[in-house]
Structure formats: structure tokens, C-alpha cells
PDB file of N, CA and C in Angstrom:
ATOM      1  N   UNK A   1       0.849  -1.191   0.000  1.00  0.00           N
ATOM      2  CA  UNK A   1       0.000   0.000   0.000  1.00  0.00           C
ATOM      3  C   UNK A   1       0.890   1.249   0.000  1.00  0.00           C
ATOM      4  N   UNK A   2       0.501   2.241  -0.910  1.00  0.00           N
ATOM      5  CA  UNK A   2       1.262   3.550  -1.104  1.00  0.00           C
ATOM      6  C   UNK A   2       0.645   4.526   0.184  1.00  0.00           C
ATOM      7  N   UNK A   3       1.670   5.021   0.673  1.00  0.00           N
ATOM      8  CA  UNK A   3       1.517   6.532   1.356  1.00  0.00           C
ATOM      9  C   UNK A   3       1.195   7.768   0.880  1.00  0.00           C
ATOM     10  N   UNK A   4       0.054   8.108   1.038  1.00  0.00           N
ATOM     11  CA  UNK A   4      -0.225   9.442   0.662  1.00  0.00           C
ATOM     12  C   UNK A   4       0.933  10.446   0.819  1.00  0.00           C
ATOM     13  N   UNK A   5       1.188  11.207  -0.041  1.00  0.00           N
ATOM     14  CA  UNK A   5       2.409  12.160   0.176  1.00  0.00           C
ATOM     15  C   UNK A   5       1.906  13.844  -0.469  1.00  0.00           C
ATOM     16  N   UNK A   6       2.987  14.662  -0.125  1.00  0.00           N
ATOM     17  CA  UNK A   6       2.598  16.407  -0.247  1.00  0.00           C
ATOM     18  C   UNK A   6       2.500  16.278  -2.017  1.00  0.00           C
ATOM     19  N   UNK A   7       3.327  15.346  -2.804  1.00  0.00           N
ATOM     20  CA  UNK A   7       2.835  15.306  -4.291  1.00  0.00           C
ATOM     21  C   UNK A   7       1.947  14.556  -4.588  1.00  0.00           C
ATOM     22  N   UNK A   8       1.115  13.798  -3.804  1.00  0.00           N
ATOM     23  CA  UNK A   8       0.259  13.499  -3.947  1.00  0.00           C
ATOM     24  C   UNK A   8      -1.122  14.431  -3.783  1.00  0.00           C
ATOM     25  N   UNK A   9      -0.977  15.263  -2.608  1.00  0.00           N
ATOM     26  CA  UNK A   9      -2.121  16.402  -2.426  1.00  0.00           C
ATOM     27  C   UNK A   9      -1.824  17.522  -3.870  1.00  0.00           C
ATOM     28  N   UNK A  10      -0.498  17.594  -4.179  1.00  0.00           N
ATOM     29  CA  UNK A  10      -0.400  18.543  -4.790  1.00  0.00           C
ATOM     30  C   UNK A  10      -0.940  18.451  -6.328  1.00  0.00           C
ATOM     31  N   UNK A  11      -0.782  17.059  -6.535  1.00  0.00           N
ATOM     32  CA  UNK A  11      -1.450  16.897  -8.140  1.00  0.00           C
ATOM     33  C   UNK A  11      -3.354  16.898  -7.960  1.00  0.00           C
ATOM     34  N   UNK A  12      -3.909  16.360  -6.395  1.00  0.00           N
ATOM     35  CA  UNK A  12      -5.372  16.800  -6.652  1.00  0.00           C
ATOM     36  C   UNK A  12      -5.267  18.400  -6.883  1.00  0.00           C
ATOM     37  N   UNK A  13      -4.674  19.288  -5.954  1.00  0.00           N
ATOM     38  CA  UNK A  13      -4.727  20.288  -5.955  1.00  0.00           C
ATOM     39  C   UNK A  13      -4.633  21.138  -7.217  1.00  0.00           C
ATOM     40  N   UNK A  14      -4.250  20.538  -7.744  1.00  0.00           N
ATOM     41  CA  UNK A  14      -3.716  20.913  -9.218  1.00  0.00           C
ATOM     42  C   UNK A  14      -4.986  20.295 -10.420  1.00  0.00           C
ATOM     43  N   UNK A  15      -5.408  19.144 -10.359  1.00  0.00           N
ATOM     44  CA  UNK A  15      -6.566  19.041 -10.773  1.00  0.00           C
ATOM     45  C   UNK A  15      -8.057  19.737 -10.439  1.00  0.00           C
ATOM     46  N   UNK A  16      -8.001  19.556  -9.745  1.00  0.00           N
ATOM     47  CA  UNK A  16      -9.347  20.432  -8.462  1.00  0.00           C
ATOM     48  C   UNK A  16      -9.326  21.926  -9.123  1.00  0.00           C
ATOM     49  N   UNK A  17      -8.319  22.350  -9.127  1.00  0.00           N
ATOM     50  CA  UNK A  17      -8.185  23.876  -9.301  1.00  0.00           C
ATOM     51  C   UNK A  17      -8.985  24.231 -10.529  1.00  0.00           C
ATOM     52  N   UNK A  18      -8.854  23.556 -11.303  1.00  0.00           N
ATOM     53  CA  UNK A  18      -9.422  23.413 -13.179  1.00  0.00           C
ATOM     54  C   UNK A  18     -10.892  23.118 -12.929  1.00  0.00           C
ATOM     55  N   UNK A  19     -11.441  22.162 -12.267  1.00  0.00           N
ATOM     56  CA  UNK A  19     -12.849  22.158 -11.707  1.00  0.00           C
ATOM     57  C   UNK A  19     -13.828  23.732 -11.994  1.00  0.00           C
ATOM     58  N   UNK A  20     -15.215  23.256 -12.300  1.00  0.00           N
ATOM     59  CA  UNK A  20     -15.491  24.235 -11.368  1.00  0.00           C
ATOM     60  C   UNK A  20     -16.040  24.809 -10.538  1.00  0.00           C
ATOM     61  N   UNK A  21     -16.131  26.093 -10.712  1.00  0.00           N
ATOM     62  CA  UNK A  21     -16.168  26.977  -9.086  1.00  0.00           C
ATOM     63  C   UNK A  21     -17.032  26.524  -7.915  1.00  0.00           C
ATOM     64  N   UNK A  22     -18.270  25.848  -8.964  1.00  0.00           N
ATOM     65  CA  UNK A  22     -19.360  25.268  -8.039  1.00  0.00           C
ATOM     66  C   UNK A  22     -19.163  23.535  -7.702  1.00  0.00           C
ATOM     67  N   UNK A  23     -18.234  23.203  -8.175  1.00  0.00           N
ATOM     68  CA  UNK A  23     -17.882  21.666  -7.981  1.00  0.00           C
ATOM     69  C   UNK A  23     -16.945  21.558  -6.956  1.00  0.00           C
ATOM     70  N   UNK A  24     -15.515  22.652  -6.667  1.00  0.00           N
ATOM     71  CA  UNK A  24     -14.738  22.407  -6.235  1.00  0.00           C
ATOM     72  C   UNK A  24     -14.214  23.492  -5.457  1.00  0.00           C
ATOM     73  N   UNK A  25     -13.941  23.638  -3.860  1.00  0.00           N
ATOM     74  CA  UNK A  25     -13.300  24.676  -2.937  1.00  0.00           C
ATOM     75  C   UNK A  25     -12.279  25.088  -3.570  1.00  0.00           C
ATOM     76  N   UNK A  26     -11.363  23.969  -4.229  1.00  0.00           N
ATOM     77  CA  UNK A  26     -10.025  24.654  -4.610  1.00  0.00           C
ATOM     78  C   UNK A  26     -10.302  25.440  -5.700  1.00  0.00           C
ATOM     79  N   UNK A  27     -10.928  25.271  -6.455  1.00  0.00           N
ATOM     80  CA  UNK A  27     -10.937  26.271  -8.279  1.00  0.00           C
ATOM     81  C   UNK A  27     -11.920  27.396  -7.410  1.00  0.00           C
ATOM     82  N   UNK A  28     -12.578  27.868  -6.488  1.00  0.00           N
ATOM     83  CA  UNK A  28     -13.171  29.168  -5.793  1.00  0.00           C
ATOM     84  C   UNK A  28     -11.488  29.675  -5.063  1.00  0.00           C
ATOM     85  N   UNK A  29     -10.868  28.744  -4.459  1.00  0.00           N
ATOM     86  CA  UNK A  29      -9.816  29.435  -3.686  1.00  0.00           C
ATOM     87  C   UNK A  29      -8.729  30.304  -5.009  1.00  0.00           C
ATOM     88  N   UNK A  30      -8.679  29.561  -5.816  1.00  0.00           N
ATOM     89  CA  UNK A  30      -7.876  29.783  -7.289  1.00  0.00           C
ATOM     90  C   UNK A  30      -8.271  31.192  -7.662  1.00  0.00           C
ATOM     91  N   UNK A  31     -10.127  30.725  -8.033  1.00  0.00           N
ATOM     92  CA  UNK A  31     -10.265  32.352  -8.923  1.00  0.00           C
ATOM     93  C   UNK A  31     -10.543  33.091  -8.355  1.00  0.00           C
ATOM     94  N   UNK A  32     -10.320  33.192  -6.955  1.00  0.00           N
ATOM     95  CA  UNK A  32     -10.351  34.473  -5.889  1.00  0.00           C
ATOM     96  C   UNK A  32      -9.332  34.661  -5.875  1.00  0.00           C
ATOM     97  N   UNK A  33      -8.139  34.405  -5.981  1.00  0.00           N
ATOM     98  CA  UNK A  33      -7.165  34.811  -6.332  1.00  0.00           C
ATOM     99  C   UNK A  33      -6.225  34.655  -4.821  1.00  0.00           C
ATOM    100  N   UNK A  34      -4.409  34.806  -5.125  1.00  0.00           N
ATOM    101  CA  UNK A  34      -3.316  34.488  -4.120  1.00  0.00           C
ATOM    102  C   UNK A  34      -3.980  35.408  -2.853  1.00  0.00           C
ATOM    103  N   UNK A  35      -4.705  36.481  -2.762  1.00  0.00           N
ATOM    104  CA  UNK A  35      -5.047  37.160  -1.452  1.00  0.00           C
ATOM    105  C   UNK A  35      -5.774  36.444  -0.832  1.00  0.00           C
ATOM    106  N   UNK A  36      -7.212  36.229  -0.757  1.00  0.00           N
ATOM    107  CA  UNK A  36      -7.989  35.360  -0.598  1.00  0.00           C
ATOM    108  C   UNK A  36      -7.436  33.586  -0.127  1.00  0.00           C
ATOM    109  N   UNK A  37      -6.423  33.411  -0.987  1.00  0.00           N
ATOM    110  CA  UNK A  37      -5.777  31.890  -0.972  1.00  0.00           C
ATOM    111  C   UNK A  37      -4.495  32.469   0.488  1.00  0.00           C
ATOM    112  N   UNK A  38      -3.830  33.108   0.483  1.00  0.00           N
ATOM    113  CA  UNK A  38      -3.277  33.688   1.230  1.00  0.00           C
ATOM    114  C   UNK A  38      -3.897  33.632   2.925  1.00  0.00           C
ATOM    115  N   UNK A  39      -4.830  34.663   2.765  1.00  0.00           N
ATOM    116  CA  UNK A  39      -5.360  34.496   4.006  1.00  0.00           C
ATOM    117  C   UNK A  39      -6.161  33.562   4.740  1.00  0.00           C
ATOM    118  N   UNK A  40      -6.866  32.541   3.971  1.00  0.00           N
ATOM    119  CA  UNK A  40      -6.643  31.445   4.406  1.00  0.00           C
ATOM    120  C   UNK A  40      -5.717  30.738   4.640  1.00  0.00           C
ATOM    121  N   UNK A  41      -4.533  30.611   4.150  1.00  0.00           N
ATOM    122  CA  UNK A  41      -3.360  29.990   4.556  1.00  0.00           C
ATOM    123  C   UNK A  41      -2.857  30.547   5.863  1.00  0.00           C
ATOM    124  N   UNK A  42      -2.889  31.755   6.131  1.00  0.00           N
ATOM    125  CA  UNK A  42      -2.826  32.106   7.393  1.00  0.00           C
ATOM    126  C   UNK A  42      -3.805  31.954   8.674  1.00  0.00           C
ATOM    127  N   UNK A  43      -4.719  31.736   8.296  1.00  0.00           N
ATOM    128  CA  UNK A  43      -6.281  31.371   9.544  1.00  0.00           C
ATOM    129  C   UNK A  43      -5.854  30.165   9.911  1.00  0.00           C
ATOM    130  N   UNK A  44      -5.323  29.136   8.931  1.00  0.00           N
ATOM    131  CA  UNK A  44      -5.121  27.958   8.927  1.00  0.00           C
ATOM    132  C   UNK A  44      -3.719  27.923   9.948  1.00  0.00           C
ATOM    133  N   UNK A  45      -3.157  29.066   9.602  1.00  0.00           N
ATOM    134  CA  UNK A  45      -1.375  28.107  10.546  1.00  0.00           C
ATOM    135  C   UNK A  45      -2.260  28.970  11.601  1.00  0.00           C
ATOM    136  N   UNK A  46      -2.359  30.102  12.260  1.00  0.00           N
ATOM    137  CA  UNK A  46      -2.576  30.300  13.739  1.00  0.00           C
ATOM    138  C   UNK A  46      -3.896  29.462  14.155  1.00  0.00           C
ATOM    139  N   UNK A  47      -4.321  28.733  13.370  1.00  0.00           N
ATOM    140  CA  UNK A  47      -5.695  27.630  14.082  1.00  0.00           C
ATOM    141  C   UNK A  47      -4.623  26.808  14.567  1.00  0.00           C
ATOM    142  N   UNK A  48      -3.538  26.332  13.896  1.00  0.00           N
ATOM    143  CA  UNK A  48      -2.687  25.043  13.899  1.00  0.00           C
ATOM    144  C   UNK A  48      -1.553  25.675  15.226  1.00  0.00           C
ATOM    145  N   UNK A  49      -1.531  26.665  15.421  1.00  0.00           N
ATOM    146  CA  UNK A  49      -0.650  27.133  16.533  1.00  0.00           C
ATOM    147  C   UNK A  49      -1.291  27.102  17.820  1.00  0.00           C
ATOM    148  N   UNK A  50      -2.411  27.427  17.828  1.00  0.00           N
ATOM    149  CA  UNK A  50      -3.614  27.190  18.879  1.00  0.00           C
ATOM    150  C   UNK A  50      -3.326  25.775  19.438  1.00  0.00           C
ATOM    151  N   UNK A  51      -4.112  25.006  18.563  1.00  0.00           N
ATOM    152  CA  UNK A  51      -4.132  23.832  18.982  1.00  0.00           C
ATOM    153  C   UNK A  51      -3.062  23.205  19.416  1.00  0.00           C
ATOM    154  N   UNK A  52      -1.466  23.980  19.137  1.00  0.00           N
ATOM    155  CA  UNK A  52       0.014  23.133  19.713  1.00  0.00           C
ATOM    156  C   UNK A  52      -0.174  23.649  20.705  1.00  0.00           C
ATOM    157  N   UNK A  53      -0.052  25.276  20.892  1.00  0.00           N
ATOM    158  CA  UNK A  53      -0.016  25.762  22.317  1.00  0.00           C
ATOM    159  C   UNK A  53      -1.011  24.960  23.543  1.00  0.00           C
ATOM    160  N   UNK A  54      -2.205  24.856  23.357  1.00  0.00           N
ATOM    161  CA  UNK A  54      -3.190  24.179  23.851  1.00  0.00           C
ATOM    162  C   UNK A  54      -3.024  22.474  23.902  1.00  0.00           C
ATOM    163  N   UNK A  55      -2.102  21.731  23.509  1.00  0.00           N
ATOM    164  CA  UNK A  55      -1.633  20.616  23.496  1.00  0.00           C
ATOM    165  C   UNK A  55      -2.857  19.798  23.031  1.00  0.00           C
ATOM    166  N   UNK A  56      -3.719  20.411  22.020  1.00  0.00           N
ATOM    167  CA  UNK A  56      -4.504  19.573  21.757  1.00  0.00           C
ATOM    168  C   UNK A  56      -4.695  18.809  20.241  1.00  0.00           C
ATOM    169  N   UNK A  57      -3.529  17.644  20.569  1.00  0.00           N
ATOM    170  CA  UNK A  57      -3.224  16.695  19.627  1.00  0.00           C
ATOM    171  C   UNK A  57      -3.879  16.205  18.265  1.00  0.00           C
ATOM    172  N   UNK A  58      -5.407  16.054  18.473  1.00  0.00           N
ATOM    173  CA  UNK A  58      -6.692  15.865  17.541  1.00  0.00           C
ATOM    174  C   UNK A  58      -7.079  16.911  16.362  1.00  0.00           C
ATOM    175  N   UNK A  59      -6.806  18.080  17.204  1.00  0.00           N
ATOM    176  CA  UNK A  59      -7.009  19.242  16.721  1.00  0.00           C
ATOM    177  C   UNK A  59      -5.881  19.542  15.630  1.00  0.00           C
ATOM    178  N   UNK A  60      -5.186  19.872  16.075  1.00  0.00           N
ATOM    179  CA  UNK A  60      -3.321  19.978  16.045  1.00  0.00           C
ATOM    180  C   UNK A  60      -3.174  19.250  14.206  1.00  0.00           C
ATOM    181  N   UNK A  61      -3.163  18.244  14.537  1.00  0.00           N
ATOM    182  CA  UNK A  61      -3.658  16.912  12.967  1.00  0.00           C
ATOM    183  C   UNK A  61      -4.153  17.483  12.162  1.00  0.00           C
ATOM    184  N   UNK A  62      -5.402  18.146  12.569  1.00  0.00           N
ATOM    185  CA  UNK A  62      -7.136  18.643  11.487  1.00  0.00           C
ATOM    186  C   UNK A  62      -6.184  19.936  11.084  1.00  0.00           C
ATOM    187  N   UNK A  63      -5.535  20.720  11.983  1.00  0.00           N
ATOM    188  CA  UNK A  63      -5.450  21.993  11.511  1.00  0.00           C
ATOM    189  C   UNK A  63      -4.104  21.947  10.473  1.00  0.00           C
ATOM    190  N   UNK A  64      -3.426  20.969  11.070  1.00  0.00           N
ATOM    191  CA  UNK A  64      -1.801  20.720   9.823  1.00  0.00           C
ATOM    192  C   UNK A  64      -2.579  20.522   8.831  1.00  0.00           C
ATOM    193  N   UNK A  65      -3.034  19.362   8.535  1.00  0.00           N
ATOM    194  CA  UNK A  65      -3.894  19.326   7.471  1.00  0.00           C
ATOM    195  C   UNK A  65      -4.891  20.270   6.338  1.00  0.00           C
ATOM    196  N   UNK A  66      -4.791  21.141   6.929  1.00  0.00           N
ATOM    197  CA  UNK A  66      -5.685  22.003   6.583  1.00  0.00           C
ATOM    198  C   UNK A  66      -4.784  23.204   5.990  1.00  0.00           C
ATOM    199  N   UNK A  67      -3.449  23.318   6.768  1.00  0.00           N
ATOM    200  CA  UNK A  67      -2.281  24.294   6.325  1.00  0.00           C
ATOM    201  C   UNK A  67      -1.380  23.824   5.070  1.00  0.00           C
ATOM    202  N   UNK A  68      -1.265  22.312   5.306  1.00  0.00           N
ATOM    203  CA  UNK A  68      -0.328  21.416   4.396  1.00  0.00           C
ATOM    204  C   UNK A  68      -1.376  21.771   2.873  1.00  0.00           C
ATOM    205  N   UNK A  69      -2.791  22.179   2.882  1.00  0.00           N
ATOM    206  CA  UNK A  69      -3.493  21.887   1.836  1.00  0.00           C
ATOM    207  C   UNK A  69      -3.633  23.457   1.168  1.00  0.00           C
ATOM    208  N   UNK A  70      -4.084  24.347   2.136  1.00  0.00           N
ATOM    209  CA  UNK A  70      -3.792  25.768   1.725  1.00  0.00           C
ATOM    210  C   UNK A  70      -2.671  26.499   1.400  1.00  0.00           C
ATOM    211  N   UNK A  71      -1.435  25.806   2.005  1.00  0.00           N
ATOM    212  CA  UNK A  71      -0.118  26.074   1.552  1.00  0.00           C
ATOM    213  C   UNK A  71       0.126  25.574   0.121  1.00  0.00           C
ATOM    214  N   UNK A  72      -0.397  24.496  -0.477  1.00  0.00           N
ATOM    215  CA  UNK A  72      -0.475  23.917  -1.958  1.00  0.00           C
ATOM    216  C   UNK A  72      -1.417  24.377  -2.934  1.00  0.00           C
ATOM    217  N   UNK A  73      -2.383  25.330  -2.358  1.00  0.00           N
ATOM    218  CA  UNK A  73      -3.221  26.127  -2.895  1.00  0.00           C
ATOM    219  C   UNK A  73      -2.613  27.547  -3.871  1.00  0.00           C
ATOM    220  N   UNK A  74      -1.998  28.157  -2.298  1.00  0.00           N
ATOM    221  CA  UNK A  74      -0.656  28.963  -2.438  1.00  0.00           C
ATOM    222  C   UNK A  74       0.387  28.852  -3.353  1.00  0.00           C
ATOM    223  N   UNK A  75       1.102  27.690  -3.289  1.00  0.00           N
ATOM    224  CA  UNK A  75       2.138  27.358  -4.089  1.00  0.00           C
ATOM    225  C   UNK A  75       1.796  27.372  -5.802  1.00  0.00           C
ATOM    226  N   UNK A  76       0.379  26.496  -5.960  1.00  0.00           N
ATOM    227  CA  UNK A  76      -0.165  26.368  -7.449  1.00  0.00           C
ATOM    228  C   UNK A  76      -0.351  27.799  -7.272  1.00  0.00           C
ATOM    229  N   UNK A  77      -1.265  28.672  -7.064  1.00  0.00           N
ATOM    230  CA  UNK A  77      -1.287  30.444  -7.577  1.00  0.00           C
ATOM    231  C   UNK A  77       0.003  30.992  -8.315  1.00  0.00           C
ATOM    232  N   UNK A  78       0.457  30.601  -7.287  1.00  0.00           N
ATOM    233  CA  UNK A  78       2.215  31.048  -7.124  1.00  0.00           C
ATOM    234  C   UNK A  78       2.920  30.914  -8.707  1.00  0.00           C
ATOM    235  N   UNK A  79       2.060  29.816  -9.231  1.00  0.00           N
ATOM    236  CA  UNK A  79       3.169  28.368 -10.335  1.00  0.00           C
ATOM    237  C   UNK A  79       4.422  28.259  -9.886  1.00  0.00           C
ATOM    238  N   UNK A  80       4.815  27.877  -8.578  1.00  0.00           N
ATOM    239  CA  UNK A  80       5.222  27.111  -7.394  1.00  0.00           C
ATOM    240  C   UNK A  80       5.811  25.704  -7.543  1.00  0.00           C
ATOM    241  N   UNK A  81       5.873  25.264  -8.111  1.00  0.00           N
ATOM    242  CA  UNK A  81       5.879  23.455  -7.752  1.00  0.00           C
ATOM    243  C   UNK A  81       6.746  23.162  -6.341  1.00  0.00           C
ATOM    244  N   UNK A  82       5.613  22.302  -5.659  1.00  0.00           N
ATOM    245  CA  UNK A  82       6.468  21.519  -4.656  1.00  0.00           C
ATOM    246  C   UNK A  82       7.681  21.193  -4.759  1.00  0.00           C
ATOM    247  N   UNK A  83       8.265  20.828  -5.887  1.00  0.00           N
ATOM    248  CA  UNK A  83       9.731  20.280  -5.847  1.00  0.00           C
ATOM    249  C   UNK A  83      10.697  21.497  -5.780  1.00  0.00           C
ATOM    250  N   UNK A  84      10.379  22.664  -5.793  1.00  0.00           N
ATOM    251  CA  UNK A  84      11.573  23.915  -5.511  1.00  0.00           C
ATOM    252  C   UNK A  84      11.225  23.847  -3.696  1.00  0.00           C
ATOM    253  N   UNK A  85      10.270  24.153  -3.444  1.00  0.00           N
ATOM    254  CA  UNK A  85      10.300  23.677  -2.014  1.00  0.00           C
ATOM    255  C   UNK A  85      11.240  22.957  -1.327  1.00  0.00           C
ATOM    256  N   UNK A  86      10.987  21.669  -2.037  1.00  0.00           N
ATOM    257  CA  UNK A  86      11.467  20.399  -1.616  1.00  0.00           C
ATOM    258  C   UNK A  86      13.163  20.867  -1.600  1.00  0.00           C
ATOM    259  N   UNK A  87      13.233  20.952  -2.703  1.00  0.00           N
ATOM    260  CA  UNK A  87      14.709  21.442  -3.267  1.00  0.00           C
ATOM    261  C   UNK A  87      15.566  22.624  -2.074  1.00  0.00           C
ATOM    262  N   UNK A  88      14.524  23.409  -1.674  1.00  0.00           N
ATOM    263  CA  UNK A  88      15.333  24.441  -0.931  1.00  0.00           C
ATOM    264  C   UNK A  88      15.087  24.158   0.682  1.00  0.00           C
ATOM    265  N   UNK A  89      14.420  23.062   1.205  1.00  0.00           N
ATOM    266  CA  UNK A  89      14.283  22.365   2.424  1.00  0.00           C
ATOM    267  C   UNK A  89      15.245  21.546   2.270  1.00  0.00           C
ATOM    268  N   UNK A  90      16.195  20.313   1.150  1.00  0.00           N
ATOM    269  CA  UNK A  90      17.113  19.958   1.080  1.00  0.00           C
ATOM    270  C   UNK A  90      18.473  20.752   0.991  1.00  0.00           C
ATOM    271  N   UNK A  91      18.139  21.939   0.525  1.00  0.00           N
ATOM    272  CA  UNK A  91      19.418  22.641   0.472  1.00  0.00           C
ATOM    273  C   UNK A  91      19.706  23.159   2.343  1.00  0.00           C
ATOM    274  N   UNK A  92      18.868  23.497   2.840  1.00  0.00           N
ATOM    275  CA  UNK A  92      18.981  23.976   4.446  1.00  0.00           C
ATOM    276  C   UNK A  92      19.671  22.893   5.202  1.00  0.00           C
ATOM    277  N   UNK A  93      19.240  21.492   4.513  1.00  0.00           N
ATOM    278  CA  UNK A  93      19.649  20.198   5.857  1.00  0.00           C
ATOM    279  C   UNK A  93      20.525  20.229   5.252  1.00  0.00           C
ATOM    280  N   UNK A  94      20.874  20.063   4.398  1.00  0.00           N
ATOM    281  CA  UNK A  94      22.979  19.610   4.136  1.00  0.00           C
ATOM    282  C   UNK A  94      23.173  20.111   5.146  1.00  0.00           C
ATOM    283  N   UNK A  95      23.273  20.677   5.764  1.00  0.00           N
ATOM    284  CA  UNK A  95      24.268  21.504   7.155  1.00  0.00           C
ATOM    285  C   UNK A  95      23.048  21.301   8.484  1.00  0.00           C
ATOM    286  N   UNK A  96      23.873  21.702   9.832  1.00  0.00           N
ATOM    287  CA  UNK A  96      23.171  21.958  10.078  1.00  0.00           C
ATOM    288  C   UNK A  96      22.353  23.410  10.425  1.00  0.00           C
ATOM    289  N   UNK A  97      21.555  23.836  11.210  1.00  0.00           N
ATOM    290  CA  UNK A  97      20.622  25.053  11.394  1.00  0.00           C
ATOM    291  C   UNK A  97      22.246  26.147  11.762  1.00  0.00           C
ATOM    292  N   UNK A  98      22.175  25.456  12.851  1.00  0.00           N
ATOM    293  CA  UNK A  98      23.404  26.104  13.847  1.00  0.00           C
ATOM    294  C   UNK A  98      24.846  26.367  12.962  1.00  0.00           C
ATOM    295  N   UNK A  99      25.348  25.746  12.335  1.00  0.00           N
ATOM    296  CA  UNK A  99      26.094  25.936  11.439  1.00  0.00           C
ATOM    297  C   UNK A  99      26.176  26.858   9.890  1.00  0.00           C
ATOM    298  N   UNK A 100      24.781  26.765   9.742  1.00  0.00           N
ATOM    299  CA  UNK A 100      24.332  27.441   8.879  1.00  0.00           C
ATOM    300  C   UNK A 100      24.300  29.199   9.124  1.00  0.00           C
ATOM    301  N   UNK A 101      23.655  29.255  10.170  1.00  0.00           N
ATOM    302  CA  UNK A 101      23.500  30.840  11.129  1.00  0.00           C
ATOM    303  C   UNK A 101      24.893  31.269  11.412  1.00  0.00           C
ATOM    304  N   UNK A 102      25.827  30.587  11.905  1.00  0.00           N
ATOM    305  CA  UNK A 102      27.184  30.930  11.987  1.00  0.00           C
ATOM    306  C   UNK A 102      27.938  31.252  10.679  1.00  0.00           C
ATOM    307  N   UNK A 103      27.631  30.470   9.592  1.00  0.00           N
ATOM    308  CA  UNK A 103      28.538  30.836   8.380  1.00  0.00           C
ATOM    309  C   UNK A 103      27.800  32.369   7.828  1.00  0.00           C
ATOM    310  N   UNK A 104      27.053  33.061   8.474  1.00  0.00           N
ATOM    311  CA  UNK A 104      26.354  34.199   8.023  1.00  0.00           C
ATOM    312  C   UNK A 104      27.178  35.062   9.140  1.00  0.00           C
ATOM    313  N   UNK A 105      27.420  34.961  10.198  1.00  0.00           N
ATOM    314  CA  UNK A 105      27.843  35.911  11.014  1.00  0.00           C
ATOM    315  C   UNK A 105      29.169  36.904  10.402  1.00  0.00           C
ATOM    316  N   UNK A 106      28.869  38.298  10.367  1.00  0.00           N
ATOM    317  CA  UNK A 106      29.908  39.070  10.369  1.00  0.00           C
ATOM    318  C   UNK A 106      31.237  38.887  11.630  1.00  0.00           C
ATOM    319  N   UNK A 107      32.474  38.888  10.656  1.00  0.00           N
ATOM    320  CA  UNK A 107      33.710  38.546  11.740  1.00  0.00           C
ATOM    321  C   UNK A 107      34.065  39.414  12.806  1.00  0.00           C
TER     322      UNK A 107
END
């Protein structure tokens, strides 16, 4: 059995979007355009910050979920592809955080 993965949300997302307006949330989030798609992406992470601060685990899940999906909303507006993402989250771990912040410091 395959694992659902972020290119996996990202190709519905990408289909969905073409839908329309009255068939599908994502093609309304689309032709309202990156503001609209935007600020939902933001309702979505401080719902998802709530629920960490509040240690409430159930919640916490629903609301990642909900950010992981509006953030791919975002990204397609954008013409974004996940894989520059991907690409520049791999470029950060070659090193680490701490090492990274130091090679920036003025001598």
C-alpha cells in the first residue's frame, strides 16, 4: 500500500483547481485569487498554533492538514511546484541550522 504524500495532495490540488467553481473549494480558492488563498493559509497556521499551544493533539492533525493543503493552494497560484520547495528544504539540511547561522555571522 502507497503513502499518501505532499505530491500526492499537490497533483489533486492541481486538478481540483481546473474544476469548477461550483464543484470544487479549490478552483473558488484559485479564482479568488493568491489574497484570498493567502489568508486562508494564514487562519489555517494560527488555528494550527492554537491547537500546539493548547496541546490539543486531535485538533493539532485537522489543523496541519488544513495548512499542508492551503499552503499547496498557495504554491499552485504562485506556479510554485512543490519540488523547488522540496529542493530548498534539502538545500537547508545539508548543514546543520546552527552551522548554517554561523557561516552568516559578520567577523
Amino acid at each position: 500500500m502507497t503513502q499518501f504524500s505532499l505530491t500526492d495532495l499537490e497533483r489533486i490540488v492541481s486538478e481540483r483547481a481546473t474544476a469548477g467553481t461550483d464543484q470544487s473549494w479549490t478552483a473558488k480558492l484559485v479564482a479568488a485569487g493568491q489574497k484570498k488563498a493567502a489568508k486562508k493559509l494564514g487562519e489555517e497556521a494560527v488555528e494550527a498554533v492554537m491547537a500546539a499551544v493548547t496541546n490539543d493533539r486531535q485538533n493539532l492533525v485537522y489543523e496541519s492538514a488544513d495548512l499542508l493543503y492551503h499552503l499547496m493552494v498557495v504554491l499552485k497560484i504562485a506556479g510554485i511546484p512543490l519540488q523547488e520547495v522540496m529542493q530548498e528544504l534539502e538545500r537547508r539540511t545539508a548543514q546543520s541550522g546552527l552551522s548554517e547561522k554561523a557561516s552568516r555571522r559578520d567577523p
